[in-house]
Structure formats: C-alpha cells, structure tokens
Protein backbone atom coordinates (compact mmCIF):
# COMPACT_ATOMS: atom_id res chain seq x y z
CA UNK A 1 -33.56 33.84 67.04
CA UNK A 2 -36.75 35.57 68.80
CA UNK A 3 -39.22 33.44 66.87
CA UNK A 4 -40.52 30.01 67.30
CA UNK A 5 -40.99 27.59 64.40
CA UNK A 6 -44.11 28.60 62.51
CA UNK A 7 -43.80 32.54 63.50
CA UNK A 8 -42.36 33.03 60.27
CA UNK A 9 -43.23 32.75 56.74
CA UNK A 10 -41.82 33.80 53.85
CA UNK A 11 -41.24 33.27 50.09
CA UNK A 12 -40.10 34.24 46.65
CA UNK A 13 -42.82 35.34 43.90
CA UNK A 14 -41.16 35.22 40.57
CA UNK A 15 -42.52 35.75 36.85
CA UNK A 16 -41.90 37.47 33.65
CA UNK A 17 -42.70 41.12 33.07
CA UNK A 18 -45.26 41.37 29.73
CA UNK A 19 -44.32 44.19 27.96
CA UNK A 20 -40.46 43.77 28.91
CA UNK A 21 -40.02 39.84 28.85
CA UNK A 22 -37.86 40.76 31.68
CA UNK A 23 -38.12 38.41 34.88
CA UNK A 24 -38.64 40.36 38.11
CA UNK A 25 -38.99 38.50 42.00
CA UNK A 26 -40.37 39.58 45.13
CA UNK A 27 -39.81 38.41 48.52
CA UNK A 28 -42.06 38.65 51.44
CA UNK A 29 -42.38 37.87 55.23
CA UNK A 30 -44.83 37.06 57.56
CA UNK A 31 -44.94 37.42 61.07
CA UNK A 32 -47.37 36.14 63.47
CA UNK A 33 -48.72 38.98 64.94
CA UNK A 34 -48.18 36.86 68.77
CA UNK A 35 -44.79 36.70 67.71
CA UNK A 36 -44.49 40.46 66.95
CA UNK A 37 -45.87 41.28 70.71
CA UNK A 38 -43.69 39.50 72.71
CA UNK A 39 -40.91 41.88 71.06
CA UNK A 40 -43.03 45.09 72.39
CA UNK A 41 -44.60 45.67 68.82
CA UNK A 42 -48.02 45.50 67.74
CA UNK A 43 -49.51 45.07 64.20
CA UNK A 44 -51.06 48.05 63.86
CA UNK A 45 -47.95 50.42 64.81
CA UNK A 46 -46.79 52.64 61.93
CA UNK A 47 -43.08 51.01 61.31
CA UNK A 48 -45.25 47.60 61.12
CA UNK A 49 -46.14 48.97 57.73
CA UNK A 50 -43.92 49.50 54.66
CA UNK A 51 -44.69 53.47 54.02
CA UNK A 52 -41.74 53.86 51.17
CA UNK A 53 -41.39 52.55 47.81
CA UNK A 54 -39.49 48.99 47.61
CA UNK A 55 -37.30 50.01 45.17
CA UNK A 56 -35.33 53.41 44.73
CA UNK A 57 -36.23 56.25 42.76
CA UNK A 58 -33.23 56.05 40.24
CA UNK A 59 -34.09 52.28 39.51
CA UNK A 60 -37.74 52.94 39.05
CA UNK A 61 -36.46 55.80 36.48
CA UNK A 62 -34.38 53.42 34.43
CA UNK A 63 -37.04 50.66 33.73
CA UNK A 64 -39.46 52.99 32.94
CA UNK A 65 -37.11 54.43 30.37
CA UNK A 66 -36.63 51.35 29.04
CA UNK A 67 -40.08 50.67 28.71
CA UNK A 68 -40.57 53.95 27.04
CA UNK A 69 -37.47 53.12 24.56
CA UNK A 70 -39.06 49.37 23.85
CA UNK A 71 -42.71 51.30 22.88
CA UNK A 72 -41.21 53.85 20.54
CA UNK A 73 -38.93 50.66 18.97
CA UNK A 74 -42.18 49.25 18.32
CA UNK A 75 -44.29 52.12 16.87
C-alpha cells in the first residue's frame, strides 16, 4: 500500500432519516495531504475534490418519491 500508518483515516457516519425513519450511512476518507504528494497529487487539484453527486440520479428520484408518497399518506 502507498500510505504509511496514520496517512489514512476513515469512518462510517450512520443515523436515522426524520421524516423517513429510514437509516442511511456515509463513509469518508482522509488523506494526509504529505501522503497525497508523494503520489504526484496535490490537495488543491480538481480530481482531489468530489464534483458529482454521491449517489445516482435514479436513486435520488426514488427516495424523494417516497418521501413525497409518506407526506400525502399523512395529509
């Protein structure tokens, strides 16, 4: 692996959506910015940066159907 131990950090955030009750969890990952140079990147470059949505468009469709199907359950 190209990193050291300690170059790398990551985790899980998990919880429970309010207006759903569904559960949803993210992952994330750090990388010391050192770390990132040594492999001929740089923080600030462009691809360093997430420029897309996380999820696709169909999935963000569907839970925001959902959503809309829970409100008009509970009018």
């Amino acid at each position: 692996m190209p990193f050291a131990d300690g170059e790398v950090r990551g985790g899980t955030m998990c919880g429970r959506d309010d207006m759903t009750g569904r559960w949803w969890c993210e992952t994330y990952w750090e990388v010391r910015a050192d770390a990132l140079r040594r492999l001929g990147l740089y923080p600030g470059q462009p691809s360093s940066e997430l420029r897309s949505p996380v999820h696709p468009s169909w999935w963000l469709k569907k839970i925001m159907a959902e959503r809309l199907a829970l409100e008009a359950e509970q009018c």
